[in-house]
N, C-alpha and C. Protein backbone atom coordinates (compact mmCIF):
# COMPACT_ATOMS: atom_id res chain seq x y z
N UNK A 1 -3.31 9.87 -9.43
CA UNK A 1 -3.38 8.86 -8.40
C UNK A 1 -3.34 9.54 -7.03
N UNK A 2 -3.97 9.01 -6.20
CA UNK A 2 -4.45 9.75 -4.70
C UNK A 2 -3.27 9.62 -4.08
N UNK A 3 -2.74 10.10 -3.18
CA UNK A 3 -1.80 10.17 -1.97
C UNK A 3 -2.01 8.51 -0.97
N UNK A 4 -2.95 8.62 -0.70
CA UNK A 4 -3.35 7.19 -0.22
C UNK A 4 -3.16 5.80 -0.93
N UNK A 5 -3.27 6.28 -2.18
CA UNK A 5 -3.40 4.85 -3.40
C UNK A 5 -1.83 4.41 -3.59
N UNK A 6 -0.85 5.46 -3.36
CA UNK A 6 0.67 5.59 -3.46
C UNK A 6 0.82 4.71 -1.96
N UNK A 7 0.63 5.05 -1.26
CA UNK A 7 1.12 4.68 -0.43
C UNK A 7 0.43 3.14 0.58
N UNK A 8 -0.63 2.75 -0.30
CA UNK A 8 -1.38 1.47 0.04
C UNK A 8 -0.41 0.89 -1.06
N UNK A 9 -0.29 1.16 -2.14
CA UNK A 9 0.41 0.17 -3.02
C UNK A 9 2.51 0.11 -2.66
N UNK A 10 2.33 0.70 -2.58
CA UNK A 10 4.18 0.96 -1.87
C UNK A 10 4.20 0.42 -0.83
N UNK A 11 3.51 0.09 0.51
CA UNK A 11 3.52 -0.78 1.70
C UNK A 11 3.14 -1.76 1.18
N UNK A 12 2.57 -2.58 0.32
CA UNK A 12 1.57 -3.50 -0.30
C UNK A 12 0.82 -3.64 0.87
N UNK A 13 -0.27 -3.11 1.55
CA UNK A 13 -1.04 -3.47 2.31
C UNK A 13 -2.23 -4.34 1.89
N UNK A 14 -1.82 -5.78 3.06
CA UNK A 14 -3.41 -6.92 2.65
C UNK A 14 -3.89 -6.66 4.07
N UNK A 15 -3.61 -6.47 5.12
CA UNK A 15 -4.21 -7.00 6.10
C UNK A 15 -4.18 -5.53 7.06
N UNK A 16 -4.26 -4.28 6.61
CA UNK A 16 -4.25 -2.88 6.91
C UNK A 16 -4.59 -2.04 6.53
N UNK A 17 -5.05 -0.85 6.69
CA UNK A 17 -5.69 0.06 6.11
C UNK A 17 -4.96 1.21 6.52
N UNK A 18 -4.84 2.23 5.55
CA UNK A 18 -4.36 4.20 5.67
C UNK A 18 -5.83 4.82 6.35
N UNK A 19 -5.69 5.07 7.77
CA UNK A 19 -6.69 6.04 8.41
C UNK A 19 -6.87 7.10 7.89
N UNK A 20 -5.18 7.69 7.83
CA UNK A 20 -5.13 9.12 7.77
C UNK A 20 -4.03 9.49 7.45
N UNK A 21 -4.23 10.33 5.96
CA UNK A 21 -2.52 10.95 6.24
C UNK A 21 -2.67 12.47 6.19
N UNK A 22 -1.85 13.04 6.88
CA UNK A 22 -1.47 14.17 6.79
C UNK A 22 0.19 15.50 6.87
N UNK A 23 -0.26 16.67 6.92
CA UNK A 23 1.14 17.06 6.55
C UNK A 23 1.23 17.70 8.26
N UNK A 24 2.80 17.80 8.61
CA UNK A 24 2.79 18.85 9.34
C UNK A 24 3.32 20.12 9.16
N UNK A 25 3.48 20.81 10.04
CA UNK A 25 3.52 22.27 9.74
C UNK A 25 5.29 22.32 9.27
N UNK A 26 6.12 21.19 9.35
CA UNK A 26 7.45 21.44 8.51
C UNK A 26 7.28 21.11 7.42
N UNK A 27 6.13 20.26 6.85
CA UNK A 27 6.37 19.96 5.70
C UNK A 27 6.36 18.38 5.68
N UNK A 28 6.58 17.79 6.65
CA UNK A 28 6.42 16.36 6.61
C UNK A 28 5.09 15.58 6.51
N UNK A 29 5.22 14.27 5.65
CA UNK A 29 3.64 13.69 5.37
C UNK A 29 4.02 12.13 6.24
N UNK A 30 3.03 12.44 7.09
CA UNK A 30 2.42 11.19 7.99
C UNK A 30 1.37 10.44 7.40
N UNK A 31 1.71 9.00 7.70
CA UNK A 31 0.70 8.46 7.16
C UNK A 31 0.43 7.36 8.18
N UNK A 32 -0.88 7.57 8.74
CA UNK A 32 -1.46 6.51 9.96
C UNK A 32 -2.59 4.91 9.46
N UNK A 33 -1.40 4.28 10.01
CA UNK A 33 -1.94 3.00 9.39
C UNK A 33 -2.69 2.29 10.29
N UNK A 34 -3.45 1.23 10.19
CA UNK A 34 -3.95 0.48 11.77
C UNK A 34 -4.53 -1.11 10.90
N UNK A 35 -5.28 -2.01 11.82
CA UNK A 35 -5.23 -3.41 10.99
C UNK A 35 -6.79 -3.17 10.83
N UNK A 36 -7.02 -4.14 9.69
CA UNK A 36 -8.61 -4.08 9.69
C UNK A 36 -9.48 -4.78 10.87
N UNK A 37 -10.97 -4.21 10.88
CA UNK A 37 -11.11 -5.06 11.83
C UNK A 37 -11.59 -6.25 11.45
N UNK A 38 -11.44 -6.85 12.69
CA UNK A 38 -11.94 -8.60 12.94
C UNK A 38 -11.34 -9.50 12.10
N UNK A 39 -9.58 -8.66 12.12
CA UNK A 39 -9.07 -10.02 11.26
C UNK A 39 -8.01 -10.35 11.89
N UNK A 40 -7.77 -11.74 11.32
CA UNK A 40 -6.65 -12.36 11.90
C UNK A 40 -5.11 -12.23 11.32
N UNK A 41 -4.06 -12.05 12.84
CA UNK A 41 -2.67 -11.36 11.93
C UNK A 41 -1.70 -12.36 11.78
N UNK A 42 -1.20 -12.47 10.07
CA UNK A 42 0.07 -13.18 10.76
C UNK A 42 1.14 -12.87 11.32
N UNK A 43 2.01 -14.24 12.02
CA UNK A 43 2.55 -13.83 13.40
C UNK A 43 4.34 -14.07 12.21
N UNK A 44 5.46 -13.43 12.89
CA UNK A 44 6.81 -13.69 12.08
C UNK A 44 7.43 -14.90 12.13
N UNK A 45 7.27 -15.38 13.17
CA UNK A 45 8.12 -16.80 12.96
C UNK A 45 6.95 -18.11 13.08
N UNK A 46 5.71 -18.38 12.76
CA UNK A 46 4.89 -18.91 12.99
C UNK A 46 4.01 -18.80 11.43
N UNK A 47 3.37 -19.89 11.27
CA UNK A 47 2.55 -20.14 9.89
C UNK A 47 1.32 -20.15 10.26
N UNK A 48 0.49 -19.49 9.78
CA UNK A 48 -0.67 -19.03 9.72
C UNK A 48 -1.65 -17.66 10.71
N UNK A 49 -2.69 -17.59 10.59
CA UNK A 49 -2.71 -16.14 11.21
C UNK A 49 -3.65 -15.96 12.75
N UNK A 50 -3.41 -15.02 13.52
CA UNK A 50 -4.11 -15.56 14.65
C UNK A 50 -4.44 -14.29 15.55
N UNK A 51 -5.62 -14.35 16.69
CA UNK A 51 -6.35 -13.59 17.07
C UNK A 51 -5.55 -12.34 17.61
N UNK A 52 -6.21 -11.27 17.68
CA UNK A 52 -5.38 -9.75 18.19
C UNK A 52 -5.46 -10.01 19.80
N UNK A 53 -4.51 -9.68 20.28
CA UNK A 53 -4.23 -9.48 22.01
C UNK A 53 -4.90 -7.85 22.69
N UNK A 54 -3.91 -7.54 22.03
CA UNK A 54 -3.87 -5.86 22.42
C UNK A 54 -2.74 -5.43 21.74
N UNK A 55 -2.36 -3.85 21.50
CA UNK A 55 -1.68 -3.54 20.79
C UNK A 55 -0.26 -2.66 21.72
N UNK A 56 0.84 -2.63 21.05
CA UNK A 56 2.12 -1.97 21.38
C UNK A 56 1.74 -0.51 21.31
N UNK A 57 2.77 0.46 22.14
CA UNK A 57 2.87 2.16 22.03
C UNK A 57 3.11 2.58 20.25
N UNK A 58 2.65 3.24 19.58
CA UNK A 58 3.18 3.65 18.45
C UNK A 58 4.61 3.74 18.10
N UNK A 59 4.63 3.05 17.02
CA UNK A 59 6.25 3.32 16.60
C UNK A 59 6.22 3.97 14.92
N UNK A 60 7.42 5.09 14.86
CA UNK A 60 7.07 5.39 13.17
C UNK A 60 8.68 4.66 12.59
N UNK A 61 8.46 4.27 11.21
CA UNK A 61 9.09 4.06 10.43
C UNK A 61 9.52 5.17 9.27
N UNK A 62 10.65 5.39 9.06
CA UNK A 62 11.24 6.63 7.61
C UNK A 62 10.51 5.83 6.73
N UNK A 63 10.00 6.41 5.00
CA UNK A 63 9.45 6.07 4.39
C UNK A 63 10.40 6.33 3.13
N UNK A 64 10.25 5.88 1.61
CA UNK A 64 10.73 6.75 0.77
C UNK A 64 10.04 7.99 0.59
N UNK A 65 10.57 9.28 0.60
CA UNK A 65 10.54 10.87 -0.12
C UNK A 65 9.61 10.88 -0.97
N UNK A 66 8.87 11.21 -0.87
CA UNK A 66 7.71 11.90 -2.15
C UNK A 66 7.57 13.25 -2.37
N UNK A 67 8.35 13.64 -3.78
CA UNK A 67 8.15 15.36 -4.05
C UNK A 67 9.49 15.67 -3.57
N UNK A 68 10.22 15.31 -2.45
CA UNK A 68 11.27 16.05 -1.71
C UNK A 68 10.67 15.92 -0.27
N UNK A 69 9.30 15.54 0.02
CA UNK A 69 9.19 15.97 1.29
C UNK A 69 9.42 14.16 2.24
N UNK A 70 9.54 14.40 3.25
CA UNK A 70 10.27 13.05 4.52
C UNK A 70 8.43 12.61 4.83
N UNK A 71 9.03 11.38 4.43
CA UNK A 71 7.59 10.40 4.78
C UNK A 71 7.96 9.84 6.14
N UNK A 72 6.83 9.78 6.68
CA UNK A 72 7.21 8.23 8.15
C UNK A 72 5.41 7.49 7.99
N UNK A 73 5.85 6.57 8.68
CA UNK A 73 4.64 5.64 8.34
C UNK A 73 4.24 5.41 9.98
N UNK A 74 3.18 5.93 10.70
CA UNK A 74 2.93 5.67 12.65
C UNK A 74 1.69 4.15 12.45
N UNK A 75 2.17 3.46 13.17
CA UNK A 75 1.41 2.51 13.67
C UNK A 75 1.77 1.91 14.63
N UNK A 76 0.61 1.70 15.23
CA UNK A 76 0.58 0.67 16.98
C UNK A 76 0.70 -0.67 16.50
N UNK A 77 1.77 -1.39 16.49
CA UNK A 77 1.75 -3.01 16.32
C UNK A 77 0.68 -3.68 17.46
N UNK A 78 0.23 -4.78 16.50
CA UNK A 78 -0.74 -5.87 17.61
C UNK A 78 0.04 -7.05 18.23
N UNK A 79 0.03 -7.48 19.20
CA UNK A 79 0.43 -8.33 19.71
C UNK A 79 -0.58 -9.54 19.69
N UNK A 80 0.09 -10.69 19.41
CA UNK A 80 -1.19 -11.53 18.90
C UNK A 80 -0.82 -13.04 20.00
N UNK A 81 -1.78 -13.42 20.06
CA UNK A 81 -1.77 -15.44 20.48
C UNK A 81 -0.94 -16.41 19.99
N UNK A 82 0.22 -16.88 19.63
CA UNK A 82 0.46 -18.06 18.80
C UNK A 82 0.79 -18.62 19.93
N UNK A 83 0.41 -19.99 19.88
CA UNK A 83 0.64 -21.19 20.25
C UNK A 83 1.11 -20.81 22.17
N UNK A 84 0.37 -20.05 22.27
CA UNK A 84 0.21 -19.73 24.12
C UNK A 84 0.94 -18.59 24.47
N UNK A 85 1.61 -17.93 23.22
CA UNK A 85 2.88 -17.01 23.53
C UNK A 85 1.95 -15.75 22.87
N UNK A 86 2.46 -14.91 23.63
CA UNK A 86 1.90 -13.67 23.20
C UNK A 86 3.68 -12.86 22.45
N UNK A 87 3.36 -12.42 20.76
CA UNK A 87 4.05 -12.19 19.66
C UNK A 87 4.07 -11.19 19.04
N UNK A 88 4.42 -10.28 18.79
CA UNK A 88 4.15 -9.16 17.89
C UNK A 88 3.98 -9.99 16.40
N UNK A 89 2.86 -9.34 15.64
CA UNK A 89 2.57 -9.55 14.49
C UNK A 89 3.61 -9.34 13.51
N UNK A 90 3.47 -10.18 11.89
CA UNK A 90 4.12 -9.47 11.21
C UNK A 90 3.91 -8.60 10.35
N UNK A 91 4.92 -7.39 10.37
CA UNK A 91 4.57 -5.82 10.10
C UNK A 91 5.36 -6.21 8.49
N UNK A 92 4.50 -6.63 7.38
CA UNK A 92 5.13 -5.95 5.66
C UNK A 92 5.78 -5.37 5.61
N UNK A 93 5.70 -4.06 6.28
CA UNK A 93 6.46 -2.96 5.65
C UNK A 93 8.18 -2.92 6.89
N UNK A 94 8.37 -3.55 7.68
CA UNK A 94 9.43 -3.11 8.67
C UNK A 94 10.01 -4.42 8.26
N UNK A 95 11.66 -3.62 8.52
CA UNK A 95 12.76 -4.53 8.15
C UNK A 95 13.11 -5.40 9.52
N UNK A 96 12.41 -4.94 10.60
CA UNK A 96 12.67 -5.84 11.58
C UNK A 96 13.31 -4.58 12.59
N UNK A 97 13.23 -4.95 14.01
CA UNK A 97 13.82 -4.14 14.87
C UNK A 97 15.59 -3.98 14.63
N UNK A 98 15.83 -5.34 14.48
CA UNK A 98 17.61 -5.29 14.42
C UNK A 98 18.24 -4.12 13.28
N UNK A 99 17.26 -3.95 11.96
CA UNK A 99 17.35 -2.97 10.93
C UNK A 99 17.37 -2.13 11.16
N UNK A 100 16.76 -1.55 11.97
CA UNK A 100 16.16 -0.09 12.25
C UNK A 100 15.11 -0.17 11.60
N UNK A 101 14.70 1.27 11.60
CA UNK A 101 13.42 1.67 11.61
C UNK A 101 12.62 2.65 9.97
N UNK A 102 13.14 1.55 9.46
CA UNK A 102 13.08 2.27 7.73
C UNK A 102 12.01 1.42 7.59
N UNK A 103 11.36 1.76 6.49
CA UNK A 103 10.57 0.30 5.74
C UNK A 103 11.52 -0.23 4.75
N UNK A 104 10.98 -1.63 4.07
CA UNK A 104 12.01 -2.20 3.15
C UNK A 104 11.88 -1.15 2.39
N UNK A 105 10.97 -0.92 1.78
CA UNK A 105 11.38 0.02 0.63
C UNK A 105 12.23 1.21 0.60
N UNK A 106 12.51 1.95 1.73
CA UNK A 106 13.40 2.69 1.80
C UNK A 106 14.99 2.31 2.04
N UNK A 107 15.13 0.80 2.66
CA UNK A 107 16.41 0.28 2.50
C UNK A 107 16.73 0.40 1.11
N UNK A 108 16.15 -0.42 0.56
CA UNK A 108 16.20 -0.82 -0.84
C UNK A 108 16.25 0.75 -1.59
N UNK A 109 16.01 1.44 -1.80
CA UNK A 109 16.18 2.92 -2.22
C UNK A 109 17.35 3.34 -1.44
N UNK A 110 17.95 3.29 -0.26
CA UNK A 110 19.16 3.82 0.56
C UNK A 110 20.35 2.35 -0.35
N UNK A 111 20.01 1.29 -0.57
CA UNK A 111 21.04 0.62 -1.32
C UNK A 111 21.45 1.06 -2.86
N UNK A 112 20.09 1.19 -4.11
CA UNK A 112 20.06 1.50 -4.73
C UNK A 112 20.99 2.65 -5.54
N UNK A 113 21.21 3.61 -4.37
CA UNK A 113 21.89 4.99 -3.94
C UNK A 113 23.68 4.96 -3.77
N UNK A 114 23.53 3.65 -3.53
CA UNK A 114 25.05 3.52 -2.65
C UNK A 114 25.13 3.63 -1.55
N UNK A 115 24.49 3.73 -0.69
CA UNK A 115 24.05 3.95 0.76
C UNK A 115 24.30 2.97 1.65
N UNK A 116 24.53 1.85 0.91
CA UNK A 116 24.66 0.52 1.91
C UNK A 116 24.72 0.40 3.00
N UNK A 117 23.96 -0.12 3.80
CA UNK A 117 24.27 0.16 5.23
C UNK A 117 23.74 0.97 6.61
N UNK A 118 23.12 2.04 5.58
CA UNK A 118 22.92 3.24 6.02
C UNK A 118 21.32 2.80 7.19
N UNK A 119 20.60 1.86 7.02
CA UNK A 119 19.48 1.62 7.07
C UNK A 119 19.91 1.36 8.81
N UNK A 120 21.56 0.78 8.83
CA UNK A 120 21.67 0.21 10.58
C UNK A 120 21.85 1.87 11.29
N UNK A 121 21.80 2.96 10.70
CA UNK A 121 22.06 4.10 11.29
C UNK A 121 20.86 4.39 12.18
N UNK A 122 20.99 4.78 13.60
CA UNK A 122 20.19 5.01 14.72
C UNK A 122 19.68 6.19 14.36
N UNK A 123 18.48 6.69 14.10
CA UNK A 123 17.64 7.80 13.87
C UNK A 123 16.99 8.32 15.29
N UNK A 124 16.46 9.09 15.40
CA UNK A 124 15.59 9.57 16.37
C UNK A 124 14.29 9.51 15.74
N UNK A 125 13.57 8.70 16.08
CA UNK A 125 11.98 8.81 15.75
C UNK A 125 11.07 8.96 16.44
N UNK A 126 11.11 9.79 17.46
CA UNK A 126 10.20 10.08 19.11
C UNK A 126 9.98 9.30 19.80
């Protein structure tokens, strides 16, 4: 199974696509996500899905470990239209700003662990 196919099915991505992943020179695997085009996003506190604005500065999320090596997941959130308000979309894979900056799946693996908790810990993510 491809590197990409792992990690489209582990975000469950419907409404996004893997550009690009790659390693860096420590050893870490990036994986650059972005939305498809010409579609409509849904918004978090709002039902149903709606036109792209423009998008936020990149933010990365910790991922679960593959092999031993530190995943992060970089994407520019879209800011979208609902109902006259301009919204950040909703992001699948993020537990929400108040969480930090894990994806669920890595909470859920940091609970799994005994870790409880661990997910409100302030990271440095550039």
């Amino acid at each position: 199974m491809l590197l990409k196919t792992i990690a489209r099915k582990t975000l469950e991505l419907k409404n996004h696509k893997i550009d690009k992943i790659k390693e860096t020179p420590e050893g870490k695997i990036e994986i650059y996500i972005s939305p498809k085009k010409r579609l409509l996003l849904p918004c978090k506190n709002q039902v149903g899905k709606y036109k792209v604005v423009d998008r936020l500065p990149e933010r990365r999320w910790k991922h679960v470990s593959l092999w031993g090596r530190e995943v992060e997941i970089i994407y520019s959130p879209c800011r979208v239209l609902s109902k006259g308000k301009l919204v950040v979309e909703d992001i699948p894979w993020s537990m929400g700003r108040k969480r930090g900056r894990f994806t669920s799946q890595m909470s859920t693996t940091l609970k799994k662990n005994g870790l409880y908790g661990l997910e409100r810990v302030a990271i440095k993510t550039r």
